[in-house]
C-alpha atoms as a PDB file:
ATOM      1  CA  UNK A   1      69.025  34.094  -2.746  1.00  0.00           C
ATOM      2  CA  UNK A   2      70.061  35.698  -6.048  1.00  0.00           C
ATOM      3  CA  UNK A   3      71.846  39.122  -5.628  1.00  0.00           C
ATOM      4  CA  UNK A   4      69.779  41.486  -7.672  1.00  0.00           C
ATOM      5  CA  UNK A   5      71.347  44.524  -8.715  1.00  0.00           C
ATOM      6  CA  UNK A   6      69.601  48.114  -9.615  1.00  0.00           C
ATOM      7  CA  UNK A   7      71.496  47.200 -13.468  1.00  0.00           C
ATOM      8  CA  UNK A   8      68.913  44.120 -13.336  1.00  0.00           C
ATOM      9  CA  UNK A   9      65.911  45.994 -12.018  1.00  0.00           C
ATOM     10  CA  UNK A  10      66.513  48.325 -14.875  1.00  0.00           C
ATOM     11  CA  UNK A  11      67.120  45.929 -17.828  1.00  0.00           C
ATOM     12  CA  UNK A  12      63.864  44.278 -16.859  1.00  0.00           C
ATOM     13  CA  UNK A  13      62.469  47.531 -16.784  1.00  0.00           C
ATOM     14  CA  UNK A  14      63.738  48.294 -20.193  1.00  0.00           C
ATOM     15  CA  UNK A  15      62.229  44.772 -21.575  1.00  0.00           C
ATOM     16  CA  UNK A  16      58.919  44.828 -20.330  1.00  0.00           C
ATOM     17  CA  UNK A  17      58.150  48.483 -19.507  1.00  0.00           C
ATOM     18  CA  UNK A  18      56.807  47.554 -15.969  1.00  0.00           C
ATOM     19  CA  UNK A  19      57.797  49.693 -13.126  1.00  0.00           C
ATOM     20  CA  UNK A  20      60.953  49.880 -11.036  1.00  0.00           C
ATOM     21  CA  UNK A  21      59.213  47.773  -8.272  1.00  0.00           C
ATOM     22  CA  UNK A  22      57.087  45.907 -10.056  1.00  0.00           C
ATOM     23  CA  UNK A  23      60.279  44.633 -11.614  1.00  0.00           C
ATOM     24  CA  UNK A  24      62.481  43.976  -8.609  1.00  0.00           C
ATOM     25  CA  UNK A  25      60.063  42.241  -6.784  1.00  0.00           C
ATOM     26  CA  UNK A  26      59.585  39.882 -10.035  1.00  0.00           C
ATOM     27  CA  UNK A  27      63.349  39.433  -9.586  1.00  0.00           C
ATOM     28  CA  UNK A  28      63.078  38.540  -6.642  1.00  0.00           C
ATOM     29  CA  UNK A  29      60.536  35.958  -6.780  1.00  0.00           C
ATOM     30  CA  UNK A  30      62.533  34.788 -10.033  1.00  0.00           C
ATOM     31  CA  UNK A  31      65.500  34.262  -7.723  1.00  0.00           C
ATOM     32  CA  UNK A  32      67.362  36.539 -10.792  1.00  0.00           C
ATOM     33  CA  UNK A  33      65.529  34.364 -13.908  1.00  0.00           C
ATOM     34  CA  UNK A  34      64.825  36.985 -16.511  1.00  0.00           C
ATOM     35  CA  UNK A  35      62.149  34.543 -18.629  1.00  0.00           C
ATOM     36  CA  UNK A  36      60.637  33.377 -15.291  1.00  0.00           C
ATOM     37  CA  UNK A  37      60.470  36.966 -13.810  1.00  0.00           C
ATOM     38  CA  UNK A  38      58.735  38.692 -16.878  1.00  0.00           C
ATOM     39  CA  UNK A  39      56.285  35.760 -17.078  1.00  0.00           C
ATOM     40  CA  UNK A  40      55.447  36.561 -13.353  1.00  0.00           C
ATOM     41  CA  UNK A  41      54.831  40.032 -14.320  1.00  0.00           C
ATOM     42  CA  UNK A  42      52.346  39.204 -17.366  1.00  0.00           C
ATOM     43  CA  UNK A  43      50.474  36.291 -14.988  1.00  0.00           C
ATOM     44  CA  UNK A  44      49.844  39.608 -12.478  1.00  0.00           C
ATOM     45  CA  UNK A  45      48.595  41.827 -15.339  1.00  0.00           C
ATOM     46  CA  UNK A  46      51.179  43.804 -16.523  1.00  0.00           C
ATOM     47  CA  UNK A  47      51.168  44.328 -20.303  1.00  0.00           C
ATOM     48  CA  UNK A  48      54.516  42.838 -21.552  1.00  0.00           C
ATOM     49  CA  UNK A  49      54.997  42.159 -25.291  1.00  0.00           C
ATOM     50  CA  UNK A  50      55.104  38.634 -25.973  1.00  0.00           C
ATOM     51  CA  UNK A  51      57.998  38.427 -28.280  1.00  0.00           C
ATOM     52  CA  UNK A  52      60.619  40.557 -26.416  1.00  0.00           C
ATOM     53  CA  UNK A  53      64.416  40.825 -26.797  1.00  0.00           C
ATOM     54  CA  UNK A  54      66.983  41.021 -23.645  1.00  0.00           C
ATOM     55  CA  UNK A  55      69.846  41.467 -26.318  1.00  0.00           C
ATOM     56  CA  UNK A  56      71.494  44.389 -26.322  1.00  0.00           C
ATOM     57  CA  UNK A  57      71.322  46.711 -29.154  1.00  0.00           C
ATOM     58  CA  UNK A  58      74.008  46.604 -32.000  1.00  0.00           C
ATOM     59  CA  UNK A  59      74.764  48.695 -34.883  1.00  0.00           C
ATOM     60  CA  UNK A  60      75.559  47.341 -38.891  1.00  0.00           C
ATOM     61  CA  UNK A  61      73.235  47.496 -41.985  1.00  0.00           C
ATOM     62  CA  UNK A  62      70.203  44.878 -42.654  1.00  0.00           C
ATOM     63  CA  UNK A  63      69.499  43.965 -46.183  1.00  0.00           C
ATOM     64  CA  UNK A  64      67.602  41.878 -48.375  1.00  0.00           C
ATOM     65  CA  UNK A  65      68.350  40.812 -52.024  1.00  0.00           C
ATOM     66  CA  UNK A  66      65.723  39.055 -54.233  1.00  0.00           C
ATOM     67  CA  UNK A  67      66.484  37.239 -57.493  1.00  0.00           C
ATOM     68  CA  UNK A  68      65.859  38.239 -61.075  1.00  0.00           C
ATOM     69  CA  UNK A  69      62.438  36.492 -61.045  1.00  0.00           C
ATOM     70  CA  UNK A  70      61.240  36.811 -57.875  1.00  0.00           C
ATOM     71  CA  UNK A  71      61.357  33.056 -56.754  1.00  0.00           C
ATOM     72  CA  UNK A  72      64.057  33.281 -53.729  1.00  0.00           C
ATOM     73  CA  UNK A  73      65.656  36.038 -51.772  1.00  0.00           C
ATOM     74  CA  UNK A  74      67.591  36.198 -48.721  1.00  0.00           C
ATOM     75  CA  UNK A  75      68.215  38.867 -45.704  1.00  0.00           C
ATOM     76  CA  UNK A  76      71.266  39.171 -43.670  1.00  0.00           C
ATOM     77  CA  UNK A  77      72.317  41.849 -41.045  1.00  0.00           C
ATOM     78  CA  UNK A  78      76.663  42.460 -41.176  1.00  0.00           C
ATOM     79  CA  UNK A  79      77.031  43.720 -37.817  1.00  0.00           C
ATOM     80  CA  UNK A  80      79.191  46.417 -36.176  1.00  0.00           C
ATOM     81  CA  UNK A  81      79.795  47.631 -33.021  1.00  0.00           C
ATOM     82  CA  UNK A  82      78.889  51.469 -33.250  1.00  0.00           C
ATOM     83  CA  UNK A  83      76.289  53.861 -35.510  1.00  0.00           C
ATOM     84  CA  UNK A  84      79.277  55.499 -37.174  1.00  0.00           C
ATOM     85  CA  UNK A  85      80.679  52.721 -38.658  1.00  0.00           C
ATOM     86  CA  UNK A  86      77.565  51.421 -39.468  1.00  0.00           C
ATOM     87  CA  UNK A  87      76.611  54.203 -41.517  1.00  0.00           C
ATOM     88  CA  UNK A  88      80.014  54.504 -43.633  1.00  0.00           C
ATOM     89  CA  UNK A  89      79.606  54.015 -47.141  1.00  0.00           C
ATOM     90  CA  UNK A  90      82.282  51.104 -47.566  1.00  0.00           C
ATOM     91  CA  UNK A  91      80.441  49.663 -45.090  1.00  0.00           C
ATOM     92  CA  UNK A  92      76.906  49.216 -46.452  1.00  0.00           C
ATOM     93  CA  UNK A  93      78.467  48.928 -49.944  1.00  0.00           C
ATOM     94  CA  UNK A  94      80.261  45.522 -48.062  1.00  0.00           C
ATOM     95  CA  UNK A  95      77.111  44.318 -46.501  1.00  0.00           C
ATOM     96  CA  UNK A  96      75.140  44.891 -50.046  1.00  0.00           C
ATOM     97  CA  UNK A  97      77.991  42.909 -51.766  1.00  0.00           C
ATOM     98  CA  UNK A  98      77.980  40.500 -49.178  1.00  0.00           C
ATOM     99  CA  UNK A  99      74.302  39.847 -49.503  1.00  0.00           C
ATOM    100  CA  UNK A 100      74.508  39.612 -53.108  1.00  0.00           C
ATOM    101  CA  UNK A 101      76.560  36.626 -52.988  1.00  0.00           C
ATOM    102  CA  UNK A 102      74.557  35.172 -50.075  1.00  0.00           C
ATOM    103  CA  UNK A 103      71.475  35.158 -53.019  1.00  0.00           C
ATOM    104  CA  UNK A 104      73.637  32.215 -54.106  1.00  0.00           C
ATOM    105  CA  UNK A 105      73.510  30.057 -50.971  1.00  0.00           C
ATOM    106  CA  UNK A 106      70.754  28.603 -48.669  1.00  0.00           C
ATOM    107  CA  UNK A 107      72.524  28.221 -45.244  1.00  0.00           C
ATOM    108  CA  UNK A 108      75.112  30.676 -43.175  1.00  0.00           C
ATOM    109  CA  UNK A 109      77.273  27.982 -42.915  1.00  0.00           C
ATOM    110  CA  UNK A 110      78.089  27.492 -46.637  1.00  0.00           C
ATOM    111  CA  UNK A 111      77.731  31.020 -47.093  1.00  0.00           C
ATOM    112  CA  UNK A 112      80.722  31.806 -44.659  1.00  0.00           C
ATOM    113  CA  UNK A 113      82.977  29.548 -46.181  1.00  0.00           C
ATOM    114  CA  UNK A 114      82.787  30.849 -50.282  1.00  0.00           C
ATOM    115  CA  UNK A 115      84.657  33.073 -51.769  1.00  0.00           C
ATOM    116  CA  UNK A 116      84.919  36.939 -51.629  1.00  0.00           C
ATOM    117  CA  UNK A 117      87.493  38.459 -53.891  1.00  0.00           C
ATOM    118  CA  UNK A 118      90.540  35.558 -53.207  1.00  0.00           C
ATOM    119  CA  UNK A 119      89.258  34.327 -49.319  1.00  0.00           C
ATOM    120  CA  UNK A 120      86.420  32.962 -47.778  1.00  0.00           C
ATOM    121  CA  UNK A 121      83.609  35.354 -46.646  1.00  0.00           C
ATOM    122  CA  UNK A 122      84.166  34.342 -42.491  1.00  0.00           C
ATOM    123  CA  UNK A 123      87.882  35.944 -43.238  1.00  0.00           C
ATOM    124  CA  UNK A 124      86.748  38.676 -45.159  1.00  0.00           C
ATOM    125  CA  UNK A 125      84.923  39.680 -41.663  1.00  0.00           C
ATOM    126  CA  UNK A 126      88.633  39.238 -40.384  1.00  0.00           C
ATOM    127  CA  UNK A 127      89.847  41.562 -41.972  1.00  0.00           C
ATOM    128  CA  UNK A 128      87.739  43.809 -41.950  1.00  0.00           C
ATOM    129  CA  UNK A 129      87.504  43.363 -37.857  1.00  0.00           C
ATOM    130  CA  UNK A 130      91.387  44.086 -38.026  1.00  0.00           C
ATOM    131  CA  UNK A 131      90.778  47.145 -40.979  1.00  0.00           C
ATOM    132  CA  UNK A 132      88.024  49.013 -38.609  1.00  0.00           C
ATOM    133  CA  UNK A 133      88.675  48.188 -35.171  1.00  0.00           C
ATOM    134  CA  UNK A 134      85.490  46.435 -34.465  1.00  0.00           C
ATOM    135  CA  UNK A 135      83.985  43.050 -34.169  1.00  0.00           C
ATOM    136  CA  UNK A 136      82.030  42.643 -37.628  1.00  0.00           C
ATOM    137  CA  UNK A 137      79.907  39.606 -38.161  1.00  0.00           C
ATOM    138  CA  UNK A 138      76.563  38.573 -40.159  1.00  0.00           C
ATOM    139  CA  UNK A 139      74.231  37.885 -37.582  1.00  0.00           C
ATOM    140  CA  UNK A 140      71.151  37.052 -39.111  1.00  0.00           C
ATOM    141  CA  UNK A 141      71.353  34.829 -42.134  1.00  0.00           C
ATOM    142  CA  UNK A 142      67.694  34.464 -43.846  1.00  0.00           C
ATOM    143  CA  UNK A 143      66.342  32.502 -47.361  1.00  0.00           C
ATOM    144  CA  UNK A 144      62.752  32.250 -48.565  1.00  0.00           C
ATOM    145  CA  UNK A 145      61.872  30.878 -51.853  1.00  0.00           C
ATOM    146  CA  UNK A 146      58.131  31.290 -53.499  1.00  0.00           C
ATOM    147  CA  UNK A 147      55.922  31.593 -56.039  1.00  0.00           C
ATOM    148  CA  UNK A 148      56.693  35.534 -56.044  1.00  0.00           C
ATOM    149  CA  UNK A 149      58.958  37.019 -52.777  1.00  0.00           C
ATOM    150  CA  UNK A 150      58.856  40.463 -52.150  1.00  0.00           C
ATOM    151  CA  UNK A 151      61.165  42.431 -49.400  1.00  0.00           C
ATOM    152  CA  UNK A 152      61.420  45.526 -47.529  1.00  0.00           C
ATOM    153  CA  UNK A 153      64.254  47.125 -45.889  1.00  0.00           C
ATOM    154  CA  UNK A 154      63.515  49.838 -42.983  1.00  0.00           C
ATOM    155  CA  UNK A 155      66.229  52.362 -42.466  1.00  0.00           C
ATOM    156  CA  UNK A 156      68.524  49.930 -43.381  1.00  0.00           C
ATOM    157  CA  UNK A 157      68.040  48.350 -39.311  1.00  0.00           C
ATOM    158  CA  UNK A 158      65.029  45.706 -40.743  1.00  0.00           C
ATOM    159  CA  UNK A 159      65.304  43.273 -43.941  1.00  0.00           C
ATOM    160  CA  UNK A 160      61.471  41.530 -44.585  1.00  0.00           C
ATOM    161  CA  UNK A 161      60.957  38.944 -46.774  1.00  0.00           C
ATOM    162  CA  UNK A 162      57.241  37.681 -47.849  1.00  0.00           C
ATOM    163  CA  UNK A 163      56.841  34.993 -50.248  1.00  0.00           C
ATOM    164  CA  UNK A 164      52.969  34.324 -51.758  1.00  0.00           C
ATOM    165  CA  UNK A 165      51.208  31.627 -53.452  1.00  0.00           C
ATOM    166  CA  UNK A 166      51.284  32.853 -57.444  1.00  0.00           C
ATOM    167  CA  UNK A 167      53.103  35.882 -59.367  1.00  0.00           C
ATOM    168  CA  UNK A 168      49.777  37.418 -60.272  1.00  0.00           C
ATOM    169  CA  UNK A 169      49.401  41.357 -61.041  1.00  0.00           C
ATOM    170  CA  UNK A 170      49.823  43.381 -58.230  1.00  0.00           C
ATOM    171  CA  UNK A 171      51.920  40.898 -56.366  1.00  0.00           C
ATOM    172  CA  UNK A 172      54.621  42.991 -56.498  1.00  0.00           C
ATOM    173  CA  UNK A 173      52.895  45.917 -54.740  1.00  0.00           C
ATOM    174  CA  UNK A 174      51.138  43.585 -52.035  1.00  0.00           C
ATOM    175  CA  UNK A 175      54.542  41.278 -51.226  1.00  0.00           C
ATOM    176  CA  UNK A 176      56.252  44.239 -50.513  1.00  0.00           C
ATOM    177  CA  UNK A 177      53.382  45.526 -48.386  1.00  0.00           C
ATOM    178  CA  UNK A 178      53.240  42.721 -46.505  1.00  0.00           C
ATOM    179  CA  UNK A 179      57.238  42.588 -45.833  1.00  0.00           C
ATOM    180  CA  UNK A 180      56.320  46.149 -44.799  1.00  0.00           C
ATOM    181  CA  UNK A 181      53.670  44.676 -42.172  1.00  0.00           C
ATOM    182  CA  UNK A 182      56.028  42.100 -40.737  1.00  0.00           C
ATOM    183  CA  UNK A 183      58.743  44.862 -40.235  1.00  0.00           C
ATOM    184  CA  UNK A 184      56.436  47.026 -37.997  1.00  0.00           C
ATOM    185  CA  UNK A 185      54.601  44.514 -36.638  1.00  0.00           C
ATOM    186  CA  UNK A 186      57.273  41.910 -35.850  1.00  0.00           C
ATOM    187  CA  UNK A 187      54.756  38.806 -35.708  1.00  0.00           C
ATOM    188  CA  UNK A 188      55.920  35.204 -34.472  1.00  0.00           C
ATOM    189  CA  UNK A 189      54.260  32.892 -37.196  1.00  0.00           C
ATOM    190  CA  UNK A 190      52.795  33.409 -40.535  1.00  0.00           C
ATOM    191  CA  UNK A 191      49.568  31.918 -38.506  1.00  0.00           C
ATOM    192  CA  UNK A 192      48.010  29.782 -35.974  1.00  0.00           C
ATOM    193  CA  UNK A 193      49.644  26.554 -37.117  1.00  0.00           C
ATOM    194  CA  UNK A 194      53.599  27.930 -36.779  1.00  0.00           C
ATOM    195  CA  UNK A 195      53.065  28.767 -33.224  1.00  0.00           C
ATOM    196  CA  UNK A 196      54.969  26.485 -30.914  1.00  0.00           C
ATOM    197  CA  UNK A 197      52.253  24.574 -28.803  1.00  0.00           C
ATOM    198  CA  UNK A 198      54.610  25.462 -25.265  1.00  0.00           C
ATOM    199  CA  UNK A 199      54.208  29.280 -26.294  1.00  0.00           C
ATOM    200  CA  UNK A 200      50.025  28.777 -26.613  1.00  0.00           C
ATOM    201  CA  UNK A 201      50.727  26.637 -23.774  1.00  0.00           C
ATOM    202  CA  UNK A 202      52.245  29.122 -21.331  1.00  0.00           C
ATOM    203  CA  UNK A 203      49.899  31.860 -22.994  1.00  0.00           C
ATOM    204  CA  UNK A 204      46.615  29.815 -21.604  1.00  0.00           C
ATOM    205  CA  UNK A 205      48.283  29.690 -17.983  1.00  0.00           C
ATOM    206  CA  UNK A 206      48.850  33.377 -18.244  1.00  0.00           C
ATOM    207  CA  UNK A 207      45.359  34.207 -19.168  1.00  0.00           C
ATOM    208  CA  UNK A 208      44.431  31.592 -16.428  1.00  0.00           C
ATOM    209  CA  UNK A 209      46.271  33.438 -13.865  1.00  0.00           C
ATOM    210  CA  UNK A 210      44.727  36.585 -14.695  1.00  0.00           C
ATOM    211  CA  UNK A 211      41.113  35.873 -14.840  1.00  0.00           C
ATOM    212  CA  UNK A 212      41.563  34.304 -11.307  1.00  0.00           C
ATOM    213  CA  UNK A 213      43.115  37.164 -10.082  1.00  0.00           C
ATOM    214  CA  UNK A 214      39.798  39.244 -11.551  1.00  0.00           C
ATOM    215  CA  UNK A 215      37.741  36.887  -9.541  1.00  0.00           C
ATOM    216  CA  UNK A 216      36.378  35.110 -12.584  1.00  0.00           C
ATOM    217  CA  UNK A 217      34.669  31.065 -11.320  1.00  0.00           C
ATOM    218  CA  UNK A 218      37.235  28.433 -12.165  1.00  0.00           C
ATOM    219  CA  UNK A 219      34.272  26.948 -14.320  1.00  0.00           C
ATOM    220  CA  UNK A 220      34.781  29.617 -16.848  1.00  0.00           C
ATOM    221  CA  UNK A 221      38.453  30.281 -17.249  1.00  0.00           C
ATOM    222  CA  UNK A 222      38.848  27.471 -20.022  1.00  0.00           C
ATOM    223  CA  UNK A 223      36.682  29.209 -22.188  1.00  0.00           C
ATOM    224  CA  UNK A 224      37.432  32.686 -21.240  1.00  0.00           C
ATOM    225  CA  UNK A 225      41.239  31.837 -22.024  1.00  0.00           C
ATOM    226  CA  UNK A 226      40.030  30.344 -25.058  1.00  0.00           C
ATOM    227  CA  UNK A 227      39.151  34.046 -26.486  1.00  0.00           C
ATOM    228  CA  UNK A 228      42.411  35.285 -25.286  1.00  0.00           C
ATOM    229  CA  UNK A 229      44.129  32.892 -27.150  1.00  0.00           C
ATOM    230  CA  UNK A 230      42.433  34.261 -30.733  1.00  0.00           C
ATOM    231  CA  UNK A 231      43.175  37.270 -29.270  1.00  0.00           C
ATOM    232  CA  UNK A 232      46.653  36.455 -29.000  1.00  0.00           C
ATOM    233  CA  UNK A 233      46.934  34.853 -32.819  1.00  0.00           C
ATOM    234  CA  UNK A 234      45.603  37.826 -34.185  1.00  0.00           C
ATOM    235  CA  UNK A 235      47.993  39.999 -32.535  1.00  0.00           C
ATOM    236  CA  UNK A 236      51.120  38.092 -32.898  1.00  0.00           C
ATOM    237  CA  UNK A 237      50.520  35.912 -36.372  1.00  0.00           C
ATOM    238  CA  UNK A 238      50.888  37.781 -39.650  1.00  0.00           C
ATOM    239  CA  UNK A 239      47.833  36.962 -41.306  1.00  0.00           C
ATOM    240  CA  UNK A 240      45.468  37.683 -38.268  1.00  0.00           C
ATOM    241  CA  UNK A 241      47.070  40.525 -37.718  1.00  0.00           C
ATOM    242  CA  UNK A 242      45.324  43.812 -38.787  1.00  0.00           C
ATOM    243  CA  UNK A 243      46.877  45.253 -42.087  1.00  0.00           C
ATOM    244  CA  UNK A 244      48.457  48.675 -40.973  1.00  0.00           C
ATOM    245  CA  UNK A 245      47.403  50.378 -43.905  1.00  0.00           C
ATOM    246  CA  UNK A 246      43.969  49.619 -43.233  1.00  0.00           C
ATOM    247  CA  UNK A 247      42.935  48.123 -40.187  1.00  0.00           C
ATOM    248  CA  UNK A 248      39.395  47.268 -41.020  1.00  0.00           C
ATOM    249  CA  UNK A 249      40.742  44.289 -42.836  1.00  0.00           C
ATOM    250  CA  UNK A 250      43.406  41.700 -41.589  1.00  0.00           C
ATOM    251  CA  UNK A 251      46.130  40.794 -43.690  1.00  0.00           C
ATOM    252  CA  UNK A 252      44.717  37.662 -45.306  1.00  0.00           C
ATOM    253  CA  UNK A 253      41.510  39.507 -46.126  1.00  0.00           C
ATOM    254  CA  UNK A 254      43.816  42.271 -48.266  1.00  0.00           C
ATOM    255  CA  UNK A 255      45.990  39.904 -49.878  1.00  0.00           C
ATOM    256  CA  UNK A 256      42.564  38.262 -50.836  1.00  0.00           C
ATOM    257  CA  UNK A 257      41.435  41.924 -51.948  1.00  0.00           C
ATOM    258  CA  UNK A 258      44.182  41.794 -54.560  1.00  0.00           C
ATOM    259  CA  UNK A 259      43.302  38.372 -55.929  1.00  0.00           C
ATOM    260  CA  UNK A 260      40.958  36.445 -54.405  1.00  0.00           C
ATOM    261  CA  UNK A 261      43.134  33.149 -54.781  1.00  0.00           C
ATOM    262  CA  UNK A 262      46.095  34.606 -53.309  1.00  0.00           C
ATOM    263  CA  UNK A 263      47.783  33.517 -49.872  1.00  0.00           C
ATOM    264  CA  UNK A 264      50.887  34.514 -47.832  1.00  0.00           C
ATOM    265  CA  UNK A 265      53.034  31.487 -47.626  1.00  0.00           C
ATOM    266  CA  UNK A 266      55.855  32.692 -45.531  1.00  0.00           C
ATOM    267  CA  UNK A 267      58.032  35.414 -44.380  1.00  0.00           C
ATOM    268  CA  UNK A 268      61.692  35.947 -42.890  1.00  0.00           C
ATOM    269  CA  UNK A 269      62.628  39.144 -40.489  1.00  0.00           C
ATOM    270  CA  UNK A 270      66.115  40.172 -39.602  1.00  0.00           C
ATOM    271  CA  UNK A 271      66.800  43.517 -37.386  1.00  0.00           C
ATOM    272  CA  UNK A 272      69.743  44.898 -35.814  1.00  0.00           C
ATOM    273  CA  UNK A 273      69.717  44.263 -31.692  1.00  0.00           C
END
């Protein structure tokens, strides 16, 4: 049996904001699996966010860069171990030069191994580990290219990028809205079609589980789980998702209100922890 400690019930707690309990008896069943015991807690009911993070939180600056015509862009997050650093002025003046140059590149990899001012990027980090006193790294490496990208950058902790089918007036305006969307919102896909089929997969089972446990007839929980499943999309997939500025509409439909031949054809989020 899988020593749980009261550091496990509580980082469980923290993820899925179940109670104490509730979470060390999913621990328990779990035998100490994290993924298993939070998908034990959603199959009995409790309301746990679908696209969670167990990491723990880190400090740096996230930002986004788009090109001189709007065609490509790319986030990236230079992390740091505390706020203070992450807030000096050398500091985000690094991670904007840094993701300057990374405008230039279309993997980490590559990225890592150009040149900053006479060495490679990966040893400016180095040095700059050995300069402050703290593990700095880029974390989250991001490119989209488009017809017309947009970004948004939230308190310098989220980079968005949202890339749409044609540069038409008022793309400007409704890219970066969008980026804006996918920063609050956090989806998983830009729609039904990027899900992965083992997360709709699990997500019927769930449902499953909980009509049974409502005392629903077996004969009904296929189609029953079927409407949970749309209800799931339009929560968790950008599109479907109602727009925050005006949740009448989804975010298709106001992307259509700016031209009716417009469409959102992708979008990159990176976020500090």
């Amino acid at each position: 049996m899988a020593n749980i400690t009261a550091a496990d019930v509580n980082k469980l707690r923290t993820i899925t904001g179940a109670g104490m309990m509730d979470c060390k008896k999913a621990l328990v069943e779990a035998e100490g699996d994290f993924d298993l015991a939070i998908e034990n807690l959603r199959k009995k009911g409790q309301k746990v966010a679908a696209n969670r993070s167990d990491r723990e939180s880190t400090e740096g600056a996230a930002v986004a860069v788009v090109n001189a015509d709007n065609t490509a862009a790319v986030a990236i997050t230079l992390n740091c171990e505390t706020d203070f650093v992450g807030k000096n002025e050398a500091f985000v003046k690094l991670a904007n030069d840094l993701a300057n140059l990374a405008l230039n590149f279309t993997n980490k990899e590559d990225f890592l191994a150009t040149d900053f001012n006479g060495i490679t990027v990966a040893d400016k980090l180095i040095e700059q580990t050995g300069v402050i006193g703290e593990k700095i790294e880029i974390a989250s490496f991001e490119r989209l290219e488009g017809a017309f990208v947009g970004s948004y950058i939230h308190a310098g902790k989220i980079a968005t990028l949202v890339s749409l089918s044609a540069n038409v007036e008022g793309a400007d305006e409704a890219a970066k809205n969008v980026a804006m969307q996918a920063a609050a919102m956090n989806p998983i896909a830009l729609n039904e079609a990027g899900v992965d089929a083992a997360i709709i997969e699990k997500e019927v089972e769930i449902a499953k589980e909980q009509l049974r446990a409502e005392g629903k007839p077996e004969a009904m929980l296929e189609n029953i789980a079927k409407g949970k499943i749309q209800r799931f999309y339009k929560d968790n997939t950008l599109v479907n998702q109602d727009y925050i500025k005006d949740n009448a509409m989804s975010v298709a439909a106001y992307i259509k209100s700016v031209n009716a031949d417009l469409t959102v054809t992708g979008f990159s989020r990176v976020s500090l922890g």
